[in-house]
PDB file of N, CA and C in Angstrom:
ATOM      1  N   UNK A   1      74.910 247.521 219.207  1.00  0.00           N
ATOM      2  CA  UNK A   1      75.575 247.478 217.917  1.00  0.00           C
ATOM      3  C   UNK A   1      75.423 246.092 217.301  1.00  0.00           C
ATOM      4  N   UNK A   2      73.945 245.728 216.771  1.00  0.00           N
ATOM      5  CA  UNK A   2      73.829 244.119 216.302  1.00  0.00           C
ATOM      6  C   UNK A   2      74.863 244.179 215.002  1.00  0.00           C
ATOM      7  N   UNK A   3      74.676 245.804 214.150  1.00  0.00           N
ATOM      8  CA  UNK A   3      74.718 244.836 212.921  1.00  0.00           C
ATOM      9  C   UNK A   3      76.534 245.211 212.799  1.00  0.00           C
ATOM     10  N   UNK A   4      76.898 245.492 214.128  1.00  0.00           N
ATOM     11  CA  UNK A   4      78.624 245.180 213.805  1.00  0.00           C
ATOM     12  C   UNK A   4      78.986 243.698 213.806  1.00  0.00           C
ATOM     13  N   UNK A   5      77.826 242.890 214.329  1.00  0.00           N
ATOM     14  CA  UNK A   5      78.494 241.102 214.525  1.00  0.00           C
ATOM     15  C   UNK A   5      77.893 240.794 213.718  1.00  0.00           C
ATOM     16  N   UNK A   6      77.527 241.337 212.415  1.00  0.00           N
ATOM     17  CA  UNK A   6      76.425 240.425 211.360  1.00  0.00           C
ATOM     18  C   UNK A   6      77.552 240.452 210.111  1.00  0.00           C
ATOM     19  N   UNK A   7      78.549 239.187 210.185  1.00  0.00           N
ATOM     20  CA  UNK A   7      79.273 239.077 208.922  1.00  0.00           C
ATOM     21  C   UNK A   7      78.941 237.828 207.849  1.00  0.00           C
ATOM     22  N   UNK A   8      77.337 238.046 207.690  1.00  0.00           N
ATOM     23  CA  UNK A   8      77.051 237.158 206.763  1.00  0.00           C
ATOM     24  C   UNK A   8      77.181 237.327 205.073  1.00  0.00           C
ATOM     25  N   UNK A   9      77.662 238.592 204.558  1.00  0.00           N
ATOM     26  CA  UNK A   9      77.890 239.099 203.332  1.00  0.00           C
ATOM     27  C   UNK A   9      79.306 239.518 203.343  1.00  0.00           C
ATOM     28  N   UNK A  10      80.185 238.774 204.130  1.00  0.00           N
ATOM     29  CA  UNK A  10      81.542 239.586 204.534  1.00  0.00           C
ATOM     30  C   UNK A  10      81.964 238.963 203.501  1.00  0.00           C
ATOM     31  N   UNK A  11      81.879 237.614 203.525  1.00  0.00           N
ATOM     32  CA  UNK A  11      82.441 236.408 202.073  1.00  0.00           C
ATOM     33  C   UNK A  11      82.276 236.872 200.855  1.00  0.00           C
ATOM     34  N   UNK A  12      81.321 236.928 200.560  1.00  0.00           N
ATOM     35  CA  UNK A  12      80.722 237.793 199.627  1.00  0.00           C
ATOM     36  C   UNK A  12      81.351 238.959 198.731  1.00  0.00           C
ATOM     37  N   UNK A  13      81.592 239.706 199.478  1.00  0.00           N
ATOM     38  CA  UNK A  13      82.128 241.100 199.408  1.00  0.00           C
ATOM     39  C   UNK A  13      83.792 240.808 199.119  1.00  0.00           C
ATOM     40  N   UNK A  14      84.267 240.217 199.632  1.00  0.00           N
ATOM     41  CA  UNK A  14      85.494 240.030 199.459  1.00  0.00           C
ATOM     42  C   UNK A  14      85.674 239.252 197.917  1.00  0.00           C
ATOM     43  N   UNK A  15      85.052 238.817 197.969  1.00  0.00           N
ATOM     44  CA  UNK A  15      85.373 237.412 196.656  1.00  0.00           C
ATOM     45  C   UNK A  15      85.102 238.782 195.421  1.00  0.00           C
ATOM     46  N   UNK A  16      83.769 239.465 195.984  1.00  0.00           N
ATOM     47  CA  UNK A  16      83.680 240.446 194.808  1.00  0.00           C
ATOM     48  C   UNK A  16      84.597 241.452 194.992  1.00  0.00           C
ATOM     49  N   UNK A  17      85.281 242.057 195.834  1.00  0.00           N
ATOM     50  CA  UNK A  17      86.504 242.733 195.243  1.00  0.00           C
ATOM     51  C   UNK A  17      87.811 242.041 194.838  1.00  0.00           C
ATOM     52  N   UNK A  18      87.850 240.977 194.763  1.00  0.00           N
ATOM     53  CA  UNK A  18      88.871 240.370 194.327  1.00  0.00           C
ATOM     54  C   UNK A  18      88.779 240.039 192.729  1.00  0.00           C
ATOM     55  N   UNK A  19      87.273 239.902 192.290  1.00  0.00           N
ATOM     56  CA  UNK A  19      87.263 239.505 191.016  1.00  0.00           C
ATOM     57  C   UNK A  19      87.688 241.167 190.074  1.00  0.00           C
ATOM     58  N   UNK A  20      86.975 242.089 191.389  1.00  0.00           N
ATOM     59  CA  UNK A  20      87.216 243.268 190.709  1.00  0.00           C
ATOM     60  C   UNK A  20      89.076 243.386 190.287  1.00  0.00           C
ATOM     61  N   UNK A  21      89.459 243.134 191.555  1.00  0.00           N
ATOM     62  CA  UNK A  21      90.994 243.603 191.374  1.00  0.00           C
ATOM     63  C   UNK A  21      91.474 243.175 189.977  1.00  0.00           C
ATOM     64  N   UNK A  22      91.028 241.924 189.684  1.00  0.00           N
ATOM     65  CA  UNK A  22      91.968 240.862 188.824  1.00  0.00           C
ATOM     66  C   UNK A  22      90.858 241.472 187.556  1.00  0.00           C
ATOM     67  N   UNK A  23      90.053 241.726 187.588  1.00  0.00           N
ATOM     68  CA  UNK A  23      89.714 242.427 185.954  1.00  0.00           C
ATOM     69  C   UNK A  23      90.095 243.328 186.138  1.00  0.00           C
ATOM     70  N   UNK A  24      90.627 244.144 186.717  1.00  0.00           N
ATOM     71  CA  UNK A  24      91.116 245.740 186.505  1.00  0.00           C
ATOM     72  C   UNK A  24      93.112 245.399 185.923  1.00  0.00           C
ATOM     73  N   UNK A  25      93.059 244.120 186.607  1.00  0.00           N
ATOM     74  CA  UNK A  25      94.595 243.729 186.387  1.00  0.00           C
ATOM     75  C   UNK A  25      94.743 243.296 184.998  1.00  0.00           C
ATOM     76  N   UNK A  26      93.829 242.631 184.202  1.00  0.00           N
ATOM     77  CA  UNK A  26      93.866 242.412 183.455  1.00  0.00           C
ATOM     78  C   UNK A  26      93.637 243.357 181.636  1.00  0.00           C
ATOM     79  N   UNK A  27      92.695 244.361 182.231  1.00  0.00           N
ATOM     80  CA  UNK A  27      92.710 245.318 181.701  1.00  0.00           C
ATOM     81  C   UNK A  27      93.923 246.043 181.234  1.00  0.00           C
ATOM     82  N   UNK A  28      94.345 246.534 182.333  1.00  0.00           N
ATOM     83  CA  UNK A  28      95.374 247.006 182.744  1.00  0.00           C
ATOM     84  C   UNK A  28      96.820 246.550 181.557  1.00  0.00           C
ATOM     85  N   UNK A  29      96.882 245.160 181.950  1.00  0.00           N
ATOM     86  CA  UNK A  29      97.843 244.478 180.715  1.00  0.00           C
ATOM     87  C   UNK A  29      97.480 244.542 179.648  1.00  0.00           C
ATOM     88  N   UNK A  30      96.597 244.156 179.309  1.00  0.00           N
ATOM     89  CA  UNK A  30      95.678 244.303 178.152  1.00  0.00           C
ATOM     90  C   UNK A  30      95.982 245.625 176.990  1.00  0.00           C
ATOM     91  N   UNK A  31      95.860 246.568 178.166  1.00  0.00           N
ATOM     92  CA  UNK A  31      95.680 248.029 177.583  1.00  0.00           C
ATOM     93  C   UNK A  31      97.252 247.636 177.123  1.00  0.00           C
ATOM     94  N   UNK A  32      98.219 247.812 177.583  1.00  0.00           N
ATOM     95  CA  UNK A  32      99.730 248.209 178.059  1.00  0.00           C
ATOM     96  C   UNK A  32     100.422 246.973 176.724  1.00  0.00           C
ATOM     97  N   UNK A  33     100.232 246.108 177.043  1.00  0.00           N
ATOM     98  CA  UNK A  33     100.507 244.843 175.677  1.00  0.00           C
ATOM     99  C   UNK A  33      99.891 244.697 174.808  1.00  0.00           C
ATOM    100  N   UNK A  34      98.398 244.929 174.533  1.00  0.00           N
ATOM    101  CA  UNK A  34      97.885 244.612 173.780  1.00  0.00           C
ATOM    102  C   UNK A  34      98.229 245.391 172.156  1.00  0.00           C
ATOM    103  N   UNK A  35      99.322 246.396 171.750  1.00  0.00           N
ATOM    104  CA  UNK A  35      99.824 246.788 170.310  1.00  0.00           C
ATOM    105  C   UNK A  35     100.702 245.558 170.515  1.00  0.00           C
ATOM    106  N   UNK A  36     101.412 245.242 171.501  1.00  0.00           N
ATOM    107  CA  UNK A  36     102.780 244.352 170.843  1.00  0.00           C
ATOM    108  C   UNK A  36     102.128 243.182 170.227  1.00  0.00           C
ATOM    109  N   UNK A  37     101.110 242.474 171.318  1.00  0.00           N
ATOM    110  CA  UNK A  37     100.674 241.215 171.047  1.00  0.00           C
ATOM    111  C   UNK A  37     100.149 241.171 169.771  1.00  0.00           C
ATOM    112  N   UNK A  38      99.642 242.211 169.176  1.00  0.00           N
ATOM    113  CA  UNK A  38      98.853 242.302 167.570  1.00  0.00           C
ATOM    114  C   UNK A  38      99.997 242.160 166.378  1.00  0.00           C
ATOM    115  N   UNK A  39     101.126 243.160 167.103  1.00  0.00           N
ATOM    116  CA  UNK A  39     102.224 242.976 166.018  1.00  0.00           C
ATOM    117  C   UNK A  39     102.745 241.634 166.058  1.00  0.00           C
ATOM    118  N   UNK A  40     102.989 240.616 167.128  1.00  0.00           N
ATOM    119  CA  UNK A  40     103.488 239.484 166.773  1.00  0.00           C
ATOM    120  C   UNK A  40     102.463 238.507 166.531  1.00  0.00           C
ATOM    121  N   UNK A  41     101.147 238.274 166.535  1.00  0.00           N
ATOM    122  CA  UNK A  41      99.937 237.878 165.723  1.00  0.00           C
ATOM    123  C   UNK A  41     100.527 238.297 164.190  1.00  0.00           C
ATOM    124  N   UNK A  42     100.499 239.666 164.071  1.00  0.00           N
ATOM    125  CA  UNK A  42     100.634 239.520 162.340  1.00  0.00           C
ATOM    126  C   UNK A  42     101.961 239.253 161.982  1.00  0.00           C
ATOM    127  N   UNK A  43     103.036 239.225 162.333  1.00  0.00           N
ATOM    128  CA  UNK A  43     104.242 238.809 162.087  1.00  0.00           C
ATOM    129  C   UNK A  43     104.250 236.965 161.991  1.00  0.00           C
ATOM    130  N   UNK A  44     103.143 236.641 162.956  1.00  0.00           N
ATOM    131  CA  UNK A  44     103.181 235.172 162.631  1.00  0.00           C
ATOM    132  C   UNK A  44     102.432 234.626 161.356  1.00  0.00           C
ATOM    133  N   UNK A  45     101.507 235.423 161.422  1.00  0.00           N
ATOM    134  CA  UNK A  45     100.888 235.891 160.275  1.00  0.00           C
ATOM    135  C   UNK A  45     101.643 235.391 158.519  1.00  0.00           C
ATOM    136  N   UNK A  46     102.137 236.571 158.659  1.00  0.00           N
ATOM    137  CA  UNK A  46     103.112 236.767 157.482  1.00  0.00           C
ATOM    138  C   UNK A  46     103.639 235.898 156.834  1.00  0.00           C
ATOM    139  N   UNK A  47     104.578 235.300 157.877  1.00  0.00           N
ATOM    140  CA  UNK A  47     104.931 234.189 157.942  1.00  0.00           C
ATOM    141  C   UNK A  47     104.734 232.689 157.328  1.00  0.00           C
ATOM    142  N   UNK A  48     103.384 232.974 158.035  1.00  0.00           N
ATOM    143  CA  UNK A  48     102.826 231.788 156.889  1.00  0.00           C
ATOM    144  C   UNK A  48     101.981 232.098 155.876  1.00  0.00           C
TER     145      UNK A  48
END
């Protein structure tokens, strides 16, 4: 079983599901806030 001791892409792999997590997290808010954040953009808007 060589290629069970071959963790040379293990780093790798991890870093890339982590970037995944945190754009899916961000999305995520994005989707979910992103009407409010527009309404208080144009309310600041107005404003001035």
């Amino acid at each position: 079983m060589l290629f069970l001791s071959d963790e040379a892409g293990q780093g790798l792999v991890e870093y890339g599901l982590v970037i995944i997590l945190v754009g899916v997290v961000i999305i995520a808010v994005l989707t979910l806030l992103g009407p409010q954040i527009g309404n208080m953009f144009s309310r600041i808007v107005v404003k001035f």
